[in-house]
C-alpha atoms as a PDB file:
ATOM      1  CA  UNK A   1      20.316 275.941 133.054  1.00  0.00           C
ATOM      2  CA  UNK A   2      24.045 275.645 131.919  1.00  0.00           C
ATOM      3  CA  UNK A   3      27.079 278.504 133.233  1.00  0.00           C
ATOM      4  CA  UNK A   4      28.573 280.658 131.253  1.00  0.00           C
ATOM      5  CA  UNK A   5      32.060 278.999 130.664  1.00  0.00           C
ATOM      6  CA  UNK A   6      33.804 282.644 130.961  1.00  0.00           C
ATOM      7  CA  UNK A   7      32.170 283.996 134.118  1.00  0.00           C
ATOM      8  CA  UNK A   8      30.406 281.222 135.592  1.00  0.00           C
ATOM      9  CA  UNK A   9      26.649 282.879 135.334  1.00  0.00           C
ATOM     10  CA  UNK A  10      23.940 280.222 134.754  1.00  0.00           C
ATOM     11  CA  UNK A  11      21.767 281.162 131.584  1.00  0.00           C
ATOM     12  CA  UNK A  12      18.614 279.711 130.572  1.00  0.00           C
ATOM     13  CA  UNK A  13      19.789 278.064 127.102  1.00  0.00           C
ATOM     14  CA  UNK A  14      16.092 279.054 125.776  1.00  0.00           C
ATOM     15  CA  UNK A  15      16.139 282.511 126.608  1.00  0.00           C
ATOM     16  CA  UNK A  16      20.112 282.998 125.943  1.00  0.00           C
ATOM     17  CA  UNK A  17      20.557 285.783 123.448  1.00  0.00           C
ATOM     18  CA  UNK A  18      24.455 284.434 122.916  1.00  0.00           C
ATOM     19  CA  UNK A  19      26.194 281.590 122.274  1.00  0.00           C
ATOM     20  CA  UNK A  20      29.037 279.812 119.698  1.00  0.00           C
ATOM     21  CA  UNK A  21      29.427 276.439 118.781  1.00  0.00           C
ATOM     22  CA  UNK A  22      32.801 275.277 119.176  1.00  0.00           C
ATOM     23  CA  UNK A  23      33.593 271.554 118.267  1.00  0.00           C
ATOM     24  CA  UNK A  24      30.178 270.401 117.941  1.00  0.00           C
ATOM     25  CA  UNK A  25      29.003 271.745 121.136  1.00  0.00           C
ATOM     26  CA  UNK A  26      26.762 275.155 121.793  1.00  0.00           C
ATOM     27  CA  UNK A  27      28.110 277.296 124.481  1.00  0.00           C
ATOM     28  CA  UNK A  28      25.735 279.623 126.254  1.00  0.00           C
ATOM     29  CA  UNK A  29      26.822 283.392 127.612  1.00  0.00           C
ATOM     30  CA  UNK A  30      24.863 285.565 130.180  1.00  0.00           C
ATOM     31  CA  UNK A  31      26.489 288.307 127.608  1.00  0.00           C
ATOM     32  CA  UNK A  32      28.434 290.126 124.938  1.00  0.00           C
ATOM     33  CA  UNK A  33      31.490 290.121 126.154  1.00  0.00           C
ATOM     34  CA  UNK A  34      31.214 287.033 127.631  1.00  0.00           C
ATOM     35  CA  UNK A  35      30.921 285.504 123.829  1.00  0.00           C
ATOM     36  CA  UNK A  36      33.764 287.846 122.590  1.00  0.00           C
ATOM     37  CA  UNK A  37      36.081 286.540 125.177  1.00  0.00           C
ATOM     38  CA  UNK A  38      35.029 283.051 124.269  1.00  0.00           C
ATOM     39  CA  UNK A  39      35.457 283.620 120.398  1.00  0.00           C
ATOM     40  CA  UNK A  40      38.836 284.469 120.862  1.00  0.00           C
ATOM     41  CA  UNK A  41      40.359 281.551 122.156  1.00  0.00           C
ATOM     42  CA  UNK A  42      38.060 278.932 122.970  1.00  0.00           C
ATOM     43  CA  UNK A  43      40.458 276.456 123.169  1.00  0.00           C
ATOM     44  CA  UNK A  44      41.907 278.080 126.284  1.00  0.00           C
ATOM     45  CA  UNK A  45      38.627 278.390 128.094  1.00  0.00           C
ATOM     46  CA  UNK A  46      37.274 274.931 127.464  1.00  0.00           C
END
């Protein structure tokens, strides 16, 4: 398990339906929005 780094959510990284990569690294999110918030900025979440 990992959390989502927007809401804090843990998410099985096998059954996550989204996630980015960002600087090498895969980023898992519990969901859409989640991802969309991370796209935009990830610098500012990380």
């Amino acid at each position: 398990m990992v959390k989502d780094p927007i809401c804090g959510m843990n998410v099985e990284e096998k059954a996550a339906g989204f996630k980015s990569t960002y600087q090498g690294k895969i980023y898992y999110f519990c969901s859409p929005s989640c991802k969309e918030d991370f796209d935009k900025a990830p610098s500012k979440v990380i």
